[in-house]
PDB file of N, CA and C in Angstrom:
ATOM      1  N   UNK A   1     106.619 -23.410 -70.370  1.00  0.00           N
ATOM      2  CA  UNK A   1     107.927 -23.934 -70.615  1.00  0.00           C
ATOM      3  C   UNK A   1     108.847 -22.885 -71.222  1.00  0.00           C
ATOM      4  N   UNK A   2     108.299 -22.005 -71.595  1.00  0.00           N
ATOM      5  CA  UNK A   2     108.949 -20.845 -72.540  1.00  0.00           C
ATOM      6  C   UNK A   2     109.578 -19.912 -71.728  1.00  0.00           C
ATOM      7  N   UNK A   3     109.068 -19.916 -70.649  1.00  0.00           N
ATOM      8  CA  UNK A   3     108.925 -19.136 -69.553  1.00  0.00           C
ATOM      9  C   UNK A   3     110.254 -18.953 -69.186  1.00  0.00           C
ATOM     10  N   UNK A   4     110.401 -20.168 -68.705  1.00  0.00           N
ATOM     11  CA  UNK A   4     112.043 -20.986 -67.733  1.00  0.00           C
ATOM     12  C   UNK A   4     112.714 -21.180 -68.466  1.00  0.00           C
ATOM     13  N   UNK A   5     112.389 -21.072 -70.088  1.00  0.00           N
ATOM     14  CA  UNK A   5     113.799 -21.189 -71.064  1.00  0.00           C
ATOM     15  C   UNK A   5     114.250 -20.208 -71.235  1.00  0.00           C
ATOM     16  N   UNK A   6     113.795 -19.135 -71.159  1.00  0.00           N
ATOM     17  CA  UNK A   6     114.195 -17.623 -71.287  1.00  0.00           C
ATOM     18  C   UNK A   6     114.483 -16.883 -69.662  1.00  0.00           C
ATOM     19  N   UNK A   7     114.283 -17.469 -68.454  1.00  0.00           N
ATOM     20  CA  UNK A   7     114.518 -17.343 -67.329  1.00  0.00           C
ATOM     21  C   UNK A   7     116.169 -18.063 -67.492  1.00  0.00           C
ATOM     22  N   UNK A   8     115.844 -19.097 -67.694  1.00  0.00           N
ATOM     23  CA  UNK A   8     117.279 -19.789 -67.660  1.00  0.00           C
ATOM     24  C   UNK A   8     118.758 -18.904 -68.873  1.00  0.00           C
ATOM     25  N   UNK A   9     118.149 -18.592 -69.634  1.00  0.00           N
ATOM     26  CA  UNK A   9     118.728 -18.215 -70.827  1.00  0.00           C
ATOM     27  C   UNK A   9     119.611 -16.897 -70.221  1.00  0.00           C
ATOM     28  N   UNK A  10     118.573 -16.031 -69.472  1.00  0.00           N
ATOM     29  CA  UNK A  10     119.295 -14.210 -68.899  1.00  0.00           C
ATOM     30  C   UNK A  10     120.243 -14.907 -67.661  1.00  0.00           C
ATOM     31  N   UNK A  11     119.120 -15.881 -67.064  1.00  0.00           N
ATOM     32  CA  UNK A  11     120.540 -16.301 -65.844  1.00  0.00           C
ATOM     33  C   UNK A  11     122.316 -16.636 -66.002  1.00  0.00           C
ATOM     34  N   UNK A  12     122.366 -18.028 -67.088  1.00  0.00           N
ATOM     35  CA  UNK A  12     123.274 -18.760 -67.511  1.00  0.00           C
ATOM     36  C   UNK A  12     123.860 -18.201 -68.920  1.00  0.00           C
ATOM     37  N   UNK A  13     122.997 -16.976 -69.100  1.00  0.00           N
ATOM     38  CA  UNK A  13     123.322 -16.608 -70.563  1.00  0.00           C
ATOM     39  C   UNK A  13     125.209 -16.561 -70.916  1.00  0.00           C
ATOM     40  N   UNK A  14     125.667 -15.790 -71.744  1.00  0.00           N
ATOM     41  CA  UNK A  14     126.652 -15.800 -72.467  1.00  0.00           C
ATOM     42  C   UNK A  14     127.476 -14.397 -71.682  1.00  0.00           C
ATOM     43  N   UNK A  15     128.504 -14.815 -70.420  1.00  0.00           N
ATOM     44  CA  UNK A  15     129.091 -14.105 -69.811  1.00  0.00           C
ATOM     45  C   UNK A  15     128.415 -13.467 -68.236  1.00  0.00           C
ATOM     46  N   UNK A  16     127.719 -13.778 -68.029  1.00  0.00           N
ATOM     47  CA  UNK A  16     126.392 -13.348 -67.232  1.00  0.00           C
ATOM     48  C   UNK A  16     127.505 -13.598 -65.647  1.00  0.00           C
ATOM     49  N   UNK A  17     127.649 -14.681 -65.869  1.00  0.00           N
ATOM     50  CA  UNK A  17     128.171 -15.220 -64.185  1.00  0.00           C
ATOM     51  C   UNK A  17     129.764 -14.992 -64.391  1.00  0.00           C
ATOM     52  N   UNK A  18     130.245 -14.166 -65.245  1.00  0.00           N
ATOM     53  CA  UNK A  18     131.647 -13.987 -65.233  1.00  0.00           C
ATOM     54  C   UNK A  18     131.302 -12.650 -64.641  1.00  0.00           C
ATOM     55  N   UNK A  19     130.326 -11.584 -65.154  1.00  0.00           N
ATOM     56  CA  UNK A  19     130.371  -9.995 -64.665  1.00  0.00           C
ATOM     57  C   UNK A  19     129.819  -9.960 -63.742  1.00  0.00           C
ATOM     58  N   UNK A  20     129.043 -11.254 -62.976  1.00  0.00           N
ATOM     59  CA  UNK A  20     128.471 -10.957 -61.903  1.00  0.00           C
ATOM     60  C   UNK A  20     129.461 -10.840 -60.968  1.00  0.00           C
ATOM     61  N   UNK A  21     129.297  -9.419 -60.298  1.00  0.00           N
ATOM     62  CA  UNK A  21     130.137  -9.134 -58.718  1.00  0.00           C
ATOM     63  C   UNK A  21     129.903  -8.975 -57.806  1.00  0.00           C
ATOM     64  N   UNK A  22     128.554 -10.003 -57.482  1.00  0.00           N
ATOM     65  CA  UNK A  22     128.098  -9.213 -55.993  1.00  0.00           C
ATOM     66  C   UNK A  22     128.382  -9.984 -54.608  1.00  0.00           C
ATOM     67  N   UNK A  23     129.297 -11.203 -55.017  1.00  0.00           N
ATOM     68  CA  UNK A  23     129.562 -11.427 -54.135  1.00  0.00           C
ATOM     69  C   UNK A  23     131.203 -11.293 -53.853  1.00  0.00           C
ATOM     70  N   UNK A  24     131.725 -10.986 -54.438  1.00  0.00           N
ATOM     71  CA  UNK A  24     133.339 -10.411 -54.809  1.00  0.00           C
ATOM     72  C   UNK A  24     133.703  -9.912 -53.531  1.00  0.00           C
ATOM     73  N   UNK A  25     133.270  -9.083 -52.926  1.00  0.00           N
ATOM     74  CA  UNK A  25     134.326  -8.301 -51.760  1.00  0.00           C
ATOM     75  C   UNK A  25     134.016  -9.486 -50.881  1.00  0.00           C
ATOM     76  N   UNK A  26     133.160 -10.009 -50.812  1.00  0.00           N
ATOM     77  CA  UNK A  26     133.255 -11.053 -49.551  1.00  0.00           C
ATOM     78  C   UNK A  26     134.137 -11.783 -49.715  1.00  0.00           C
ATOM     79  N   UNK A  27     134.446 -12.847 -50.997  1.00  0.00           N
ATOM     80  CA  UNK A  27     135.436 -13.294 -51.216  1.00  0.00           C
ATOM     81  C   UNK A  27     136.836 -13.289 -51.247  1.00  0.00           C
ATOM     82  N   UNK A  28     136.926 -11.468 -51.422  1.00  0.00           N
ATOM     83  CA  UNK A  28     138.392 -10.596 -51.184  1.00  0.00           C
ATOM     84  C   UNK A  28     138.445 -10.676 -50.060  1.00  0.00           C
ATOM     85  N   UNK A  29     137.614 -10.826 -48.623  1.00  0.00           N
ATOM     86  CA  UNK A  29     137.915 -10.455 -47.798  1.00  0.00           C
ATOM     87  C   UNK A  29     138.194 -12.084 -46.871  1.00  0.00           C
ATOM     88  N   UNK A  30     137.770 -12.824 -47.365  1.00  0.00           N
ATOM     89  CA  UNK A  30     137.857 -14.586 -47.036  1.00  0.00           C
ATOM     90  C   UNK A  30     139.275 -14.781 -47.403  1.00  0.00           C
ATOM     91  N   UNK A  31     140.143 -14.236 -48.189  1.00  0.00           N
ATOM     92  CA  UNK A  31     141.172 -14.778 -48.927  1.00  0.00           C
ATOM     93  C   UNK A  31     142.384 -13.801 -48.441  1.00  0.00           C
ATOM     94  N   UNK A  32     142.279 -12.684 -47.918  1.00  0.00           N
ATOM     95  CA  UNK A  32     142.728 -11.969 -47.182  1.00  0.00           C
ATOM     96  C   UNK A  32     142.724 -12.410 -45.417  1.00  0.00           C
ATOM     97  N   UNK A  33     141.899 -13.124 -45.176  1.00  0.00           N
ATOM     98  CA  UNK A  33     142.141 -13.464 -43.597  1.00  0.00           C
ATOM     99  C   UNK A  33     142.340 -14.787 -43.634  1.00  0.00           C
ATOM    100  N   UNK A  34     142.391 -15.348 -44.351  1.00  0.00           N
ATOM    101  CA  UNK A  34     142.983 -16.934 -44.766  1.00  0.00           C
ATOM    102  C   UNK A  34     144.801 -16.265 -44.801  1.00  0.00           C
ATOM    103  N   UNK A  35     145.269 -15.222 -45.532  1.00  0.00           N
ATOM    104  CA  UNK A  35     146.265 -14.867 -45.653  1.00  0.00           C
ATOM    105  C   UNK A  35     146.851 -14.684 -44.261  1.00  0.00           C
ATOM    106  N   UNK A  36     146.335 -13.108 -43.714  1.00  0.00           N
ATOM    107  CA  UNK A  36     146.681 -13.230 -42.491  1.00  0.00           C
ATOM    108  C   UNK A  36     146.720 -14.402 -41.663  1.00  0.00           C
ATOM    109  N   UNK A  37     146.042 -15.148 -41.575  1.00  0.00           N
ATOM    110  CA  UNK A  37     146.137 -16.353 -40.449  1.00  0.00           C
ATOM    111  C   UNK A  37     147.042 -17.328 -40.839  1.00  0.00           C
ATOM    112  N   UNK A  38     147.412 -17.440 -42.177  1.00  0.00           N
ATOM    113  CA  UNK A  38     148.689 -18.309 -42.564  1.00  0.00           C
ATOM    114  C   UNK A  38     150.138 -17.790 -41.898  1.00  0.00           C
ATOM    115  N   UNK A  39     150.026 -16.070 -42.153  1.00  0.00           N
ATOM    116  CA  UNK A  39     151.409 -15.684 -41.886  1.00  0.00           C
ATOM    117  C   UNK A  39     151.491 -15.479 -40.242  1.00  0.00           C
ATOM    118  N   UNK A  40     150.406 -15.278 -39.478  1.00  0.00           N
ATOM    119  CA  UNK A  40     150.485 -15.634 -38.359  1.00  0.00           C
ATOM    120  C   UNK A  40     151.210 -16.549 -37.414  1.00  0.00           C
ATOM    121  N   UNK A  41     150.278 -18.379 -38.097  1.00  0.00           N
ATOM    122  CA  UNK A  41     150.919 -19.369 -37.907  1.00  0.00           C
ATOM    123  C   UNK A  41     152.607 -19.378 -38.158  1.00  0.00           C
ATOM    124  N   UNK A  42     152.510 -19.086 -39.365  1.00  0.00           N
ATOM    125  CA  UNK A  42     153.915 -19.318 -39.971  1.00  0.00           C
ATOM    126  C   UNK A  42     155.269 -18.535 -38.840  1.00  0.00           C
ATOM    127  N   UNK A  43     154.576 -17.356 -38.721  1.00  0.00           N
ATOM    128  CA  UNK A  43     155.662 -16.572 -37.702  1.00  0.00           C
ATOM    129  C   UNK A  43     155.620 -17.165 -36.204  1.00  0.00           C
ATOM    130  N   UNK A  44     154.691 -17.422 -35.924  1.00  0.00           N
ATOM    131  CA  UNK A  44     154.881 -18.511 -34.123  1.00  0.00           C
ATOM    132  C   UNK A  44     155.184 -19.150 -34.381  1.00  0.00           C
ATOM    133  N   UNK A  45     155.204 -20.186 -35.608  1.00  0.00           N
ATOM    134  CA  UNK A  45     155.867 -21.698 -35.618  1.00  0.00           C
ATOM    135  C   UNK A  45     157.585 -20.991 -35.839  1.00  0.00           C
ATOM    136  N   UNK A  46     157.907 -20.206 -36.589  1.00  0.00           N
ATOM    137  CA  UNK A  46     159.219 -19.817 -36.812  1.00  0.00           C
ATOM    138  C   UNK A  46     160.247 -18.884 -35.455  1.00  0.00           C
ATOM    139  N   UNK A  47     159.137 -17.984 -34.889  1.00  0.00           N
ATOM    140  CA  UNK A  47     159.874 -17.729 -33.607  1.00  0.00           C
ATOM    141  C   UNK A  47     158.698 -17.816 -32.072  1.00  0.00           C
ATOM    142  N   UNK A  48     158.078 -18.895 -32.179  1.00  0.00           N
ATOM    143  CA  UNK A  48     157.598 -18.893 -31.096  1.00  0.00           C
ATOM    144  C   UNK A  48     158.371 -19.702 -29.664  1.00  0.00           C
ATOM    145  N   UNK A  49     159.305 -20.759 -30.113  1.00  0.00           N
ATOM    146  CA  UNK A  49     160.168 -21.114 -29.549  1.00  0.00           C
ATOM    147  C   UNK A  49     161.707 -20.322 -28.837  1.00  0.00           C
ATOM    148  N   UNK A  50     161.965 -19.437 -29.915  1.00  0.00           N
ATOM    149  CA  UNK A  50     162.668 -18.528 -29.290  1.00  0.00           C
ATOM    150  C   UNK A  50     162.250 -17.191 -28.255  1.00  0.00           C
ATOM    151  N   UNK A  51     161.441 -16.807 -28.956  1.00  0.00           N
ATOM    152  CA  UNK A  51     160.537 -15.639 -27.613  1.00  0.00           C
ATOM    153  C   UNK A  51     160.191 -16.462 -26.490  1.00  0.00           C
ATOM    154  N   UNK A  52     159.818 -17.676 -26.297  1.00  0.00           N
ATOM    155  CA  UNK A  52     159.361 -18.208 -25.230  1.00  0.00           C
ATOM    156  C   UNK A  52     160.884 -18.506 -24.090  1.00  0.00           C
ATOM    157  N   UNK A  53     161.898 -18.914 -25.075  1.00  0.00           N
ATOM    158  CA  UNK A  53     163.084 -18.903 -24.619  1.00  0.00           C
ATOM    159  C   UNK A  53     163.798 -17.940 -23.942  1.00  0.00           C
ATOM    160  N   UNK A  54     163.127 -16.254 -24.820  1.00  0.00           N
ATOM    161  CA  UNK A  54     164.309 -15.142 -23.641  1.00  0.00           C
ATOM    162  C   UNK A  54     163.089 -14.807 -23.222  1.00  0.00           C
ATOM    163  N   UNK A  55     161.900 -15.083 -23.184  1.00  0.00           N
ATOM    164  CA  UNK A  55     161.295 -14.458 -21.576  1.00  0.00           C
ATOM    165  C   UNK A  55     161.457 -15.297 -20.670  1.00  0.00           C
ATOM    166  N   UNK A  56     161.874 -16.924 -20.386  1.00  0.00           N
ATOM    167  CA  UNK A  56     162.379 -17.471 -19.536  1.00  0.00           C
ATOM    168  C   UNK A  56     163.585 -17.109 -19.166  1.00  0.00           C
ATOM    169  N   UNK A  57     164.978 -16.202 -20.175  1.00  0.00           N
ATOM    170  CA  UNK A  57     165.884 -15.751 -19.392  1.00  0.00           C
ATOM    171  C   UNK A  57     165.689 -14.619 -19.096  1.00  0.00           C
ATOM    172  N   UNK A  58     164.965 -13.816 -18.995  1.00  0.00           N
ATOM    173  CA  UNK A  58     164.719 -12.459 -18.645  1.00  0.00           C
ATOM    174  C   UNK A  58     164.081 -12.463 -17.713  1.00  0.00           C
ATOM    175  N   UNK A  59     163.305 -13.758 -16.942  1.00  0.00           N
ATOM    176  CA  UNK A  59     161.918 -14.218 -15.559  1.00  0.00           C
ATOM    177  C   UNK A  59     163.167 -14.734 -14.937  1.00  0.00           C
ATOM    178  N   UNK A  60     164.207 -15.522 -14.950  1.00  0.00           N
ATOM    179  CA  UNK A  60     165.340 -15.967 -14.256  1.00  0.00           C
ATOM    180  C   UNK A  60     166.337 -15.086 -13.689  1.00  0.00           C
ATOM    181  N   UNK A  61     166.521 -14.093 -14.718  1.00  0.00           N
ATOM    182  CA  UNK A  61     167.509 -12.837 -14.143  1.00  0.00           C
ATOM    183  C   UNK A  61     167.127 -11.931 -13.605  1.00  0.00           C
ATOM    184  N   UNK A  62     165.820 -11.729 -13.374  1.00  0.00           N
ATOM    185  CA  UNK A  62     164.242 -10.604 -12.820  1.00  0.00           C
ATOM    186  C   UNK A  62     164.312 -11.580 -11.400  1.00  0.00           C
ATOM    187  N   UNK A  63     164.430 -13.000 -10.985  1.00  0.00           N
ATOM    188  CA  UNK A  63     164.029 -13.839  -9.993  1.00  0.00           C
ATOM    189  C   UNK A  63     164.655 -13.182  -8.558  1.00  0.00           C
ATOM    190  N   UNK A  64     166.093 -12.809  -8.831  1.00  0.00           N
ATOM    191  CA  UNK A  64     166.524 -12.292  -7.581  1.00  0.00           C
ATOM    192  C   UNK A  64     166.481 -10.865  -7.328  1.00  0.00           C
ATOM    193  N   UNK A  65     165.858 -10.230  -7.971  1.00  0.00           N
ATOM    194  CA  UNK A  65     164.646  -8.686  -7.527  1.00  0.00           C
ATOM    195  C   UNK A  65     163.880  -9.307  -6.697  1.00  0.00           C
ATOM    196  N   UNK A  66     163.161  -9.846  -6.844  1.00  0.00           N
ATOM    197  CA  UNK A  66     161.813 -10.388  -6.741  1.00  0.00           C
ATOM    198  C   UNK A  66     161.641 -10.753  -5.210  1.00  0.00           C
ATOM    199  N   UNK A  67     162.801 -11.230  -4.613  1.00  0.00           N
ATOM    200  CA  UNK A  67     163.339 -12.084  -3.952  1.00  0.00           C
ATOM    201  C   UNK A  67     163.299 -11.207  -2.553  1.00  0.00           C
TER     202      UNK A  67
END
Protein backbone atom coordinates (compact mmCIF):
# COMPACT_ATOMS: atom_id res chain seq x y z
CA UNK A 1 0.00 0.00 0.00
CA UNK A 2 3.01 2.21 0.61
CA UNK A 3 4.02 1.49 -2.61
CA UNK A 4 1.05 3.36 -4.64
CA UNK A 5 1.05 6.08 -2.03
CA UNK A 6 4.34 7.22 -2.94
CA UNK A 7 3.71 6.21 -6.74
CA UNK A 8 0.72 8.38 -6.53
CA UNK A 9 2.44 11.11 -4.48
CA UNK A 10 5.66 11.74 -7.54
CA UNK A 11 2.73 11.43 -10.10
CA UNK A 12 0.00 14.03 -8.66
CA UNK A 13 2.63 15.55 -6.48
CA UNK A 14 2.86 19.42 -5.91
CA UNK A 15 3.24 21.07 -9.52
CA UNK A 16 4.17 17.86 -11.33
CA UNK A 17 1.31 18.07 -14.10
CA UNK A 18 1.72 21.87 -14.47
CA UNK A 19 5.71 21.28 -15.75
CA UNK A 20 4.77 18.39 -17.47
CA UNK A 21 5.37 19.18 -21.38
CA UNK A 22 5.31 16.36 -23.27
CA UNK A 23 2.45 16.63 -24.77
CA UNK A 24 2.50 20.53 -25.51
CA UNK A 25 3.59 20.79 -29.18
CA UNK A 26 0.85 18.51 -30.13
CA UNK A 27 -1.52 20.65 -28.59
CA UNK A 28 0.20 23.88 -30.22
CA UNK A 29 -0.22 22.30 -33.23
CA UNK A 30 -4.24 21.18 -32.75
CA UNK A 31 -4.96 24.84 -31.90
CA UNK A 32 -3.10 26.22 -34.73
CA UNK A 33 -5.07 24.15 -37.43
CA UNK A 34 -8.32 24.65 -35.63
CA UNK A 35 -7.11 28.37 -36.33
CA UNK A 36 -6.32 27.98 -39.80
CA UNK A 37 -9.52 26.17 -40.64
CA UNK A 38 -11.63 28.86 -38.88
CA UNK A 39 -10.06 31.64 -41.01
CA UNK A 40 -10.47 29.58 -44.00
CA UNK A 41 -14.19 29.10 -43.48
CA UNK A 42 -14.55 32.57 -42.46
CA UNK A 43 -12.91 33.93 -45.81
CA UNK A 44 -15.24 31.60 -48.32
CA UNK A 45 -18.21 32.40 -46.33
CA UNK A 46 -17.12 36.26 -46.72
CA UNK A 47 -15.99 36.16 -50.43
CA UNK A 48 -16.96 32.98 -51.76
CA UNK A 49 -20.07 34.37 -53.29
CA UNK A 50 -18.38 37.08 -54.96
CA UNK A 51 -15.42 35.11 -56.70
CA UNK A 52 -17.99 32.71 -57.83
CA UNK A 53 -19.80 35.78 -59.25
CA UNK A 54 -16.80 37.30 -61.56
CA UNK A 55 -15.74 33.96 -62.78
CA UNK A 56 -19.29 33.66 -64.12
CA UNK A 57 -18.67 37.17 -65.73
CA UNK A 58 -15.40 36.48 -67.01
CA UNK A 59 -16.91 32.50 -68.54
CA UNK A 60 -19.76 34.85 -70.22
CA UNK A 61 -17.44 37.42 -71.82
CA UNK A 62 -14.71 34.40 -72.73
CA UNK A 63 -18.26 32.60 -74.35
CA UNK A 64 -17.99 34.36 -77.71
CA UNK A 65 -14.09 33.32 -78.24
CA UNK A 66 -15.07 30.11 -77.67
CA UNK A 67 -17.65 30.22 -80.19
Amino acid sequence: MQNIMNRARRTFGKGTLVTDQRGLSSVEYVVLLVLVVAASVGLWVTFGSNVTTRIGIVNSSLAPVHS
